[in-house]
N, C-alpha and C. Protein backbone atom coordinates (compact mmCIF):
# COMPACT_ATOMS: atom_id res chain seq x y z
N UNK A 1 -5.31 -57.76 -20.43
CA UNK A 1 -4.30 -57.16 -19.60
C UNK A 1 -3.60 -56.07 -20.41
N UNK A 2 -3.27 -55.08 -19.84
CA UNK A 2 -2.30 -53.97 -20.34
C UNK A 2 -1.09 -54.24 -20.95
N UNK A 3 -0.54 -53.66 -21.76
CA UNK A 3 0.55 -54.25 -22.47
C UNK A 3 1.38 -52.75 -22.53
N UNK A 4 2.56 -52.71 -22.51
CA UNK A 4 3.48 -51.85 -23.40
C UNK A 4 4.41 -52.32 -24.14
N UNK A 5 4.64 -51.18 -25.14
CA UNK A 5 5.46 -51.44 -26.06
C UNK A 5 7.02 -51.36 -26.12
N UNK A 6 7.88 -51.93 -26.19
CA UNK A 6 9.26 -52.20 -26.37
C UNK A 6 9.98 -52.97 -27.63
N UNK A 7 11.23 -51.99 -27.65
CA UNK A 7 12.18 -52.18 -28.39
C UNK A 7 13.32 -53.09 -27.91
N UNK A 8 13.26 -54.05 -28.84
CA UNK A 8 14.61 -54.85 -28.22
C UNK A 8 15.39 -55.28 -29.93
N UNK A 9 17.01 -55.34 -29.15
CA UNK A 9 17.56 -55.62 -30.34
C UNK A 9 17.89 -57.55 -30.13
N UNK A 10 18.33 -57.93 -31.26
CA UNK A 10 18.26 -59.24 -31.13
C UNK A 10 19.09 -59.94 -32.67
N UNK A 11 19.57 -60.85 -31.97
CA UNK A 11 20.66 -61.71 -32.94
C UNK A 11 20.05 -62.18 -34.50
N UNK A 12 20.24 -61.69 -35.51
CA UNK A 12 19.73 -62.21 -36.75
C UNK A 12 19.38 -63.28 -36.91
N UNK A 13 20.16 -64.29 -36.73
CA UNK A 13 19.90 -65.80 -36.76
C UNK A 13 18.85 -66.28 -35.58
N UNK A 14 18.84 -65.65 -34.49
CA UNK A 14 17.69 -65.74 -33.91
C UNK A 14 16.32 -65.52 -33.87
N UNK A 15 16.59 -64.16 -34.62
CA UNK A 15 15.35 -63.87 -35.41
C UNK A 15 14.59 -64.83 -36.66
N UNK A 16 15.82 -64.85 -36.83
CA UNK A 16 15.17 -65.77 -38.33
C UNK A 16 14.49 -67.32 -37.62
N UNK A 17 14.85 -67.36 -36.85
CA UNK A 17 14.12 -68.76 -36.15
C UNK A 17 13.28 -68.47 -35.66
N UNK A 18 12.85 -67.55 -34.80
CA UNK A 18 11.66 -67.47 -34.65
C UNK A 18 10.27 -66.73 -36.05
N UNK A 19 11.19 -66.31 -36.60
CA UNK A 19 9.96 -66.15 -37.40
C UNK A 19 9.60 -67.21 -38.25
N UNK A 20 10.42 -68.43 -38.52
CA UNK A 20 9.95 -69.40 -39.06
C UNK A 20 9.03 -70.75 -38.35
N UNK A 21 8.97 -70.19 -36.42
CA UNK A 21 8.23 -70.62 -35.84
C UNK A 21 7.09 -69.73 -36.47
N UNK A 22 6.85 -68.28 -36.73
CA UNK A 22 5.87 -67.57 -37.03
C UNK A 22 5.10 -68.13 -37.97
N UNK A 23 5.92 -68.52 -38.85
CA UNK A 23 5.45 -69.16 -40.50
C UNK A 23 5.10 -70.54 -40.23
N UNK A 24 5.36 -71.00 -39.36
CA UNK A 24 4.69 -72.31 -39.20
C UNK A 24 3.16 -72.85 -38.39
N UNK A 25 3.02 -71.23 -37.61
CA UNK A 25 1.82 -71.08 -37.08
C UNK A 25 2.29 -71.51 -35.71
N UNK A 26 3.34 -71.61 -35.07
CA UNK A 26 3.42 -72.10 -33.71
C UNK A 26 3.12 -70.65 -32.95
N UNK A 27 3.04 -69.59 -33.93
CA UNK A 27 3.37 -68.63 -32.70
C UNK A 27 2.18 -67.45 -33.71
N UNK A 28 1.36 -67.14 -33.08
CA UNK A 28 0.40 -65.97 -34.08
C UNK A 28 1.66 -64.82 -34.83
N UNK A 29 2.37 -64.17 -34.07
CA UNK A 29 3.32 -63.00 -34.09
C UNK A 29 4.75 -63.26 -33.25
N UNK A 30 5.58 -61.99 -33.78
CA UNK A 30 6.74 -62.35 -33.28
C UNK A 30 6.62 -61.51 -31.83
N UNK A 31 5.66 -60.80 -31.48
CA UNK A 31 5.70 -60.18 -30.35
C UNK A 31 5.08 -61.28 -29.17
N UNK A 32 3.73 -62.25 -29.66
CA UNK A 32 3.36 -63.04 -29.17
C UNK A 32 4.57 -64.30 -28.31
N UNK A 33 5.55 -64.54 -29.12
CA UNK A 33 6.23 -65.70 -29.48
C UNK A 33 7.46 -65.37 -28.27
N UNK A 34 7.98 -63.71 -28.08
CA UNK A 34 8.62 -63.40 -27.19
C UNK A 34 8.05 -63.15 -26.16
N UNK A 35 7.02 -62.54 -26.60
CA UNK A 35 5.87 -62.69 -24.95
C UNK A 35 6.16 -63.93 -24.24
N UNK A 36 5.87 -64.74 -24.89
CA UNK A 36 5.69 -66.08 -23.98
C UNK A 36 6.95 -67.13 -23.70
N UNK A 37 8.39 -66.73 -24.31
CA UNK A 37 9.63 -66.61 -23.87
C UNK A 37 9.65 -66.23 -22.86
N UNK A 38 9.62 -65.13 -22.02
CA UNK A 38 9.97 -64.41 -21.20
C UNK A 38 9.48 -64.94 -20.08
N UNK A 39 7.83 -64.55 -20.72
CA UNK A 39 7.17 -65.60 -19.24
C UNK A 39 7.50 -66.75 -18.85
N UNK A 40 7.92 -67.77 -19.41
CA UNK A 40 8.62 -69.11 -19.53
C UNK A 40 9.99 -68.65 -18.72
N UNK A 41 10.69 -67.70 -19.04
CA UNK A 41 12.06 -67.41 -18.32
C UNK A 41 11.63 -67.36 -16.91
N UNK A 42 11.11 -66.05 -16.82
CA UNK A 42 11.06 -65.54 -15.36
C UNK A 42 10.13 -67.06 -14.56
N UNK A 43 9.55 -67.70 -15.24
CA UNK A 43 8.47 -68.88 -14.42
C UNK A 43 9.48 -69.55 -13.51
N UNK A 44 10.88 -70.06 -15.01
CA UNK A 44 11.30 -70.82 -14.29
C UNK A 44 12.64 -70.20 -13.38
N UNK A 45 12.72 -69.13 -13.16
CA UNK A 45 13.72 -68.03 -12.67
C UNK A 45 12.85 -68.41 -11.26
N UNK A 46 11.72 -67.78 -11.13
CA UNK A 46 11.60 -67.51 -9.76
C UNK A 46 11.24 -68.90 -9.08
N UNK A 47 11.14 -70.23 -9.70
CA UNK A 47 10.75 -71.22 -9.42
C UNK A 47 12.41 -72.02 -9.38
N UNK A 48 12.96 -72.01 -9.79
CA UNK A 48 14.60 -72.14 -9.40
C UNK A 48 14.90 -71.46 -8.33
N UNK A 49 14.29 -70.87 -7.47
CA UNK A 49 15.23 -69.43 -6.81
C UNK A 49 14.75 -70.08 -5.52
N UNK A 50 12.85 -70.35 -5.53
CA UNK A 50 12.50 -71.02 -4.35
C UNK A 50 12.66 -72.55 -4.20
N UNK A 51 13.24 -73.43 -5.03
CA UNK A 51 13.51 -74.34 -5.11
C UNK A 51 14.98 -74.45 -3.96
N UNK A 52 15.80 -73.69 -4.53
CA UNK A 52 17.40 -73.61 -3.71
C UNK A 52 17.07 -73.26 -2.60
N UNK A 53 15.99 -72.24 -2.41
CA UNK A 53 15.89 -71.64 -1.05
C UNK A 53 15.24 -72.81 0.11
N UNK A 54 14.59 -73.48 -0.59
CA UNK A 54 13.99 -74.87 0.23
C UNK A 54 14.77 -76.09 0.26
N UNK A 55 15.84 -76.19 -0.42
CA UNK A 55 16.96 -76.81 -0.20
C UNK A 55 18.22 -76.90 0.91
N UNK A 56 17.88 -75.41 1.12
CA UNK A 56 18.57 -74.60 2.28
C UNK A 56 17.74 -75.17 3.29
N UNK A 57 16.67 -75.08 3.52
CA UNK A 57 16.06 -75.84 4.73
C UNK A 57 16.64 -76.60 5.47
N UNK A 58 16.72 -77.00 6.81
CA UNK A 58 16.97 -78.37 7.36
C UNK A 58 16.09 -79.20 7.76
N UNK A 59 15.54 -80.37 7.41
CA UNK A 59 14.55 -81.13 7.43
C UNK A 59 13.94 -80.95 8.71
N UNK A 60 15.52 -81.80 9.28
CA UNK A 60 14.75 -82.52 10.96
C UNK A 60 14.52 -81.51 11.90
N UNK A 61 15.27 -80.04 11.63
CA UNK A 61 15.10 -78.92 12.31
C UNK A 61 13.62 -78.60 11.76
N UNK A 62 13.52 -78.46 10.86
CA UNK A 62 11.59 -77.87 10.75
C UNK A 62 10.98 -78.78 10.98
N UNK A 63 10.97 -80.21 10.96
CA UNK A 63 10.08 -81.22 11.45
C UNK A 63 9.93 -80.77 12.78
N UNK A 64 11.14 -81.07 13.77
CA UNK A 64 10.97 -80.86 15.38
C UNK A 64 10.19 -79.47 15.33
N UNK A 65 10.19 -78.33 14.76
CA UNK A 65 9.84 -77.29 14.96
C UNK A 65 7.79 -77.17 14.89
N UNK A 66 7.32 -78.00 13.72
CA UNK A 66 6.77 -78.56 13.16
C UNK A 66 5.55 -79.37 14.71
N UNK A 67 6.66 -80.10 15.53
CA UNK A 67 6.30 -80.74 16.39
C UNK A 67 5.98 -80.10 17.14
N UNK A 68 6.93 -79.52 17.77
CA UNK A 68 6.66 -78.20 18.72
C UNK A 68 5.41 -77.90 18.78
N UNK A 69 4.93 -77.04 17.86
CA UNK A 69 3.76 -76.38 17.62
C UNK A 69 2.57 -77.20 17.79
N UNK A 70 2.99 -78.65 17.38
CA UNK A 70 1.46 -79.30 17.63
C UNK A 70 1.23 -80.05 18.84
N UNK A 71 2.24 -79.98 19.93
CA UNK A 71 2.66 -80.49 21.14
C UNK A 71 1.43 -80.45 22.20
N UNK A 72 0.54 -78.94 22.32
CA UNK A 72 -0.37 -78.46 23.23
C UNK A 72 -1.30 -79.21 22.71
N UNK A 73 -1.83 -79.44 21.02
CA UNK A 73 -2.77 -79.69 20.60
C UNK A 73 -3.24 -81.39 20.96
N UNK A 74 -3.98 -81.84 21.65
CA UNK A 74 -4.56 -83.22 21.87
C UNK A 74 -4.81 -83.74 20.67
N UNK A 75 -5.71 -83.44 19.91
CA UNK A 75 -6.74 -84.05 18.97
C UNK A 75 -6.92 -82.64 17.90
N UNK A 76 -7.33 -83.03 16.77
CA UNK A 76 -7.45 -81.85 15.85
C UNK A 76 -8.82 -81.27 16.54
N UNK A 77 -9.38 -79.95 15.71
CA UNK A 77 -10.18 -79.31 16.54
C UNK A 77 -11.72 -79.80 15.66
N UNK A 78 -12.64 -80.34 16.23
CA UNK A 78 -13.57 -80.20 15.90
C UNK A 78 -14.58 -79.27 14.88
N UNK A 79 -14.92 -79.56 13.96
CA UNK A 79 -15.51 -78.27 12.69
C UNK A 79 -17.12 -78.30 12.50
């Protein structure tokens, strides 16, 4: 996959922890190591976001709705 390059600034003491994940081999590089921070962020960002949003739901209202729809149907359809 394509990659670009970026500059970010970042807390000393933070740094220093991750590069001693570096030195320990948990992480090939320190670009690797934030790579896969991020992705980990946003995973659980957009997976929190549809979580609340399905919380918002109302059960028994999409069940009946749910029903509705399968009301005409007799029997499932033959394949």
């Amino acid at each position: 996959m394509p990659a670009d390059k970026v500059a970010i600034t970042i807390e000393r003491t933070l740094l220093q922890r991750l590069d001693r994940l570096v030195a320990q081999k948990r992480f090939p590089s320190r670009s690797r190591a934030i790579q896969e921070a991020v992705e980990e962020k946003l995973h659980r960002l957009e997976h929190g976001r549809l979580a609340r949003e399905a919380a918002k739901l109302d059960r028994g209202f999409e069940q009946n709705l749910a029903e509705e729809g399968m009301a005409g149907e007799s029997a499932w359809p033959e394949y």
